[in-house]
N, C-alpha and C. Protein backbone atom coordinates (compact mmCIF):
# COMPACT_ATOMS: atom_id res chain seq x y z
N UNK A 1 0.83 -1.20 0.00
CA UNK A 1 0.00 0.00 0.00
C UNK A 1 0.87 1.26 0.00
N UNK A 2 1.90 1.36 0.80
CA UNK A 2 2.72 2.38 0.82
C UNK A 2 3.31 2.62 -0.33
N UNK A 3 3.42 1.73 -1.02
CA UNK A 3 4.46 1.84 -2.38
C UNK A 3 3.12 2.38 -3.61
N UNK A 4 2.02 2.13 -3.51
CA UNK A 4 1.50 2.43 -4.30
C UNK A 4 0.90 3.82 -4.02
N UNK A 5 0.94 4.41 -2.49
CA UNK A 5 0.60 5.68 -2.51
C UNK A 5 1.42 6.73 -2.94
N UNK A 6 3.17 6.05 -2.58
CA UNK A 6 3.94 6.99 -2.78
C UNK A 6 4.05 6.90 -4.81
N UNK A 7 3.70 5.98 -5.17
CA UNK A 7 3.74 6.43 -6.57
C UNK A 7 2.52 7.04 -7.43
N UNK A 8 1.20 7.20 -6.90
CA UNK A 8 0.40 7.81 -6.58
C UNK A 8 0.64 9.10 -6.68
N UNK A 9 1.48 9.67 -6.13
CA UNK A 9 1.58 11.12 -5.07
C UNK A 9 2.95 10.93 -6.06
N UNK A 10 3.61 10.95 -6.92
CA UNK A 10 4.52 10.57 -8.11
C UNK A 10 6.14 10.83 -7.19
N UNK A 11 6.17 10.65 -6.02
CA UNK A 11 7.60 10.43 -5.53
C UNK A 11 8.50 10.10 -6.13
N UNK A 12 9.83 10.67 -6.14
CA UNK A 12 10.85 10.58 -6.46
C UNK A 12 11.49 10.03 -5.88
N UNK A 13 11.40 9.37 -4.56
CA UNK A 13 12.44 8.87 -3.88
C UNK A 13 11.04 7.40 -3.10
N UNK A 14 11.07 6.54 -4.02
CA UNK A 14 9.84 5.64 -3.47
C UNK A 14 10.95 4.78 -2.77
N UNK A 15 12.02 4.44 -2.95
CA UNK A 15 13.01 3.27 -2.83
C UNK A 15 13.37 3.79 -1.18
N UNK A 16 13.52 5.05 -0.95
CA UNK A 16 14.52 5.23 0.10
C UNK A 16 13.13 5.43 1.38
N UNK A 17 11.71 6.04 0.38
CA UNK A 17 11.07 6.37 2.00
C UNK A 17 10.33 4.80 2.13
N UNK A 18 10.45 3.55 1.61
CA UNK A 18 10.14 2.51 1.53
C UNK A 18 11.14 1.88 2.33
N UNK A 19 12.52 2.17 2.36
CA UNK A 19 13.47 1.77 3.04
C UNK A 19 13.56 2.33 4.29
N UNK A 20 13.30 3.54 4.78
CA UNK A 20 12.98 4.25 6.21
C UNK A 20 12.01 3.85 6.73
N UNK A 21 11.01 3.16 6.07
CA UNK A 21 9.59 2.76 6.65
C UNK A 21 9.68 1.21 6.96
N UNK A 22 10.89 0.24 6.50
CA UNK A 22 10.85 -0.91 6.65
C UNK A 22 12.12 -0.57 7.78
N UNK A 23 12.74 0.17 8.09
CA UNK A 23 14.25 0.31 8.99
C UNK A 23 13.36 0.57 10.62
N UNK A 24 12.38 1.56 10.09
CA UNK A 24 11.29 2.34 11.33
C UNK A 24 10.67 1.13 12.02
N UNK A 25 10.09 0.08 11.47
CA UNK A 25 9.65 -0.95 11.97
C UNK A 25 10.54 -2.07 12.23
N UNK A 26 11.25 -2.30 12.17
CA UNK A 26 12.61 -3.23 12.40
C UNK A 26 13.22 -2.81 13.40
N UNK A 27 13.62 -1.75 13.36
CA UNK A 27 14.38 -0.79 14.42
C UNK A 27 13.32 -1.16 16.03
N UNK A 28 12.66 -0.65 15.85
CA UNK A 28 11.43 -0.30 16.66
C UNK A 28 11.74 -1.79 17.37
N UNK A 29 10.58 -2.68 16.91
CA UNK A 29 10.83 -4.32 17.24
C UNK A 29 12.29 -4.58 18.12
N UNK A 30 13.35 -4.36 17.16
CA UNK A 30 14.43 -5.01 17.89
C UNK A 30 14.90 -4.35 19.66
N UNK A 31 14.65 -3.11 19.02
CA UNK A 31 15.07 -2.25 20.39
C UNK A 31 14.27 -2.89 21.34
N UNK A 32 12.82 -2.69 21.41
CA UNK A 32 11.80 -3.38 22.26
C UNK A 32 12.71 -4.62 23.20
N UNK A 33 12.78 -5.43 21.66
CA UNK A 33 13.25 -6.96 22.22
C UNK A 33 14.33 -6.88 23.08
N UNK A 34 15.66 -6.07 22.89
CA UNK A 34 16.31 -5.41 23.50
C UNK A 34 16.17 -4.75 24.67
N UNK A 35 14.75 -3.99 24.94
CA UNK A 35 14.63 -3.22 25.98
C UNK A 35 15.90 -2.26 26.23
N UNK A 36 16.02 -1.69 24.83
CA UNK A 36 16.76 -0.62 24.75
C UNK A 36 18.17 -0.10 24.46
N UNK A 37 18.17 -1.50 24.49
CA UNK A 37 19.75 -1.95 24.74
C UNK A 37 20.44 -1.89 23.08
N UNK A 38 21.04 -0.68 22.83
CA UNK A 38 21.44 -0.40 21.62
C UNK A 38 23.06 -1.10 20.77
N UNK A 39 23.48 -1.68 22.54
CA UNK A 39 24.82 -2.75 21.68
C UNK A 39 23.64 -4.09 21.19
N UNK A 40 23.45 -4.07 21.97
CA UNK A 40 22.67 -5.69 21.93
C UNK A 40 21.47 -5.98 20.54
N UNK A 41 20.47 -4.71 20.55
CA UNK A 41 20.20 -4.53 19.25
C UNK A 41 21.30 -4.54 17.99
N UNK A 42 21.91 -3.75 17.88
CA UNK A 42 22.73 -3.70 16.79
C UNK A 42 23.28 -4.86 16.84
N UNK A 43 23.79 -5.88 17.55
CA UNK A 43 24.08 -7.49 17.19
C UNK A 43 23.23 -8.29 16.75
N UNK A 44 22.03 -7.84 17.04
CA UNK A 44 20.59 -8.85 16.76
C UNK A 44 20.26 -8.19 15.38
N UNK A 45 20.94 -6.97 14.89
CA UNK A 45 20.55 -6.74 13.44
C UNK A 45 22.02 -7.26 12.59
N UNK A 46 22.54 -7.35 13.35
CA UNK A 46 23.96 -7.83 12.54
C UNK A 46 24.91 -6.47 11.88
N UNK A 47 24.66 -5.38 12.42
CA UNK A 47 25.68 -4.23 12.05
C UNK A 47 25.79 -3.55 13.20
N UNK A 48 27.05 -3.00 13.46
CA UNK A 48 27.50 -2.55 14.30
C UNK A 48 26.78 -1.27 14.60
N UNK A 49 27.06 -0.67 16.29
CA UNK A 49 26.31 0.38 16.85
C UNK A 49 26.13 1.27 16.47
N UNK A 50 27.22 1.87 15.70
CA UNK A 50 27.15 3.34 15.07
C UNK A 50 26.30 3.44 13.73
N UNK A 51 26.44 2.22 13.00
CA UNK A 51 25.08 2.21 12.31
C UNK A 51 23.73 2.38 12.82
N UNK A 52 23.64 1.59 13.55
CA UNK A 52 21.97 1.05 13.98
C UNK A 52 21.77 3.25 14.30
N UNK A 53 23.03 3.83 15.47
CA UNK A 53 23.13 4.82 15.66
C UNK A 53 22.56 5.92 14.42
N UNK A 54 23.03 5.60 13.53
CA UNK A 54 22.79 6.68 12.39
C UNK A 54 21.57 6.74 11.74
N UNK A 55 21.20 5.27 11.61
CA UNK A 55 19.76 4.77 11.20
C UNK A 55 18.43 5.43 11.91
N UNK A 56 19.53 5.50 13.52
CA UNK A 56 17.95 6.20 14.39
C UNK A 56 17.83 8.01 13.93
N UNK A 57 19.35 8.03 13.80
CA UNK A 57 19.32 9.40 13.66
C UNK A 57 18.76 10.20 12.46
N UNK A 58 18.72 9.25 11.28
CA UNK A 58 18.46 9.61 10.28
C UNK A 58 16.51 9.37 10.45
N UNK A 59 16.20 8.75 11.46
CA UNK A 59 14.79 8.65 11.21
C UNK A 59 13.81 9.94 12.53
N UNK A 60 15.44 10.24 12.97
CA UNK A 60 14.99 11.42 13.63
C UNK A 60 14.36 10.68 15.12
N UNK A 61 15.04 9.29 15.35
CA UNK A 61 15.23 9.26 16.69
C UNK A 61 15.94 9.33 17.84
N UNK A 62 16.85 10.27 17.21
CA UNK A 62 18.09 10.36 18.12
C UNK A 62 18.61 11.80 17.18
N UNK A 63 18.67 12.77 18.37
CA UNK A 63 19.26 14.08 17.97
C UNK A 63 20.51 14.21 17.15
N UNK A 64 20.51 15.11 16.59
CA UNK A 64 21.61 15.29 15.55
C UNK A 64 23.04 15.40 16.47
N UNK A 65 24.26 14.87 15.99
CA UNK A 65 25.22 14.85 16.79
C UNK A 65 25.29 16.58 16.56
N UNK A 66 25.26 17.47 15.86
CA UNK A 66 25.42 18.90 16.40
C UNK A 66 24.64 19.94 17.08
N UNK A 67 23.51 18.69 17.44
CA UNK A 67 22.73 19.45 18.16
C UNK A 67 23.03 19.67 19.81
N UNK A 68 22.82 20.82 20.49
CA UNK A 68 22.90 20.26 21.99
C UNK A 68 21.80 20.26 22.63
């Protein structure tokens, strides 16, 4: 459904907000399972912390590193 709204609505970027929307729900889940625990997640996704890190950041769950 998502893929057909965003081409619908003639998006240019269907691939990447399809990919933030499958990371958003994955993310989400694992942390849970985790209970927060962001080394332990990032092993249960199989990439290291500073990824899983950037992934949140990029979905705008975790403040910008220049922010204070």
């Amino acid at each position: 459904a998502l893929v057909e709204r965003l081409l619908a609505e003639q998006s240019k970027n269907v691939y990447r907000e399809v990919g933030n929307a499958v990371d958003d729900v994955v993310l989400d889940a694992v942390l849970r399972y985790a209970h927060g625990n962001q080394q332990m997640a990032a092993e249960y996704l199989g990439i290291s912390r500073m990824t899983l890190r950037a992934k949140l950041r990029a979905l705008g769950r975790l403040p910008d590193r220049n922010e204070t």
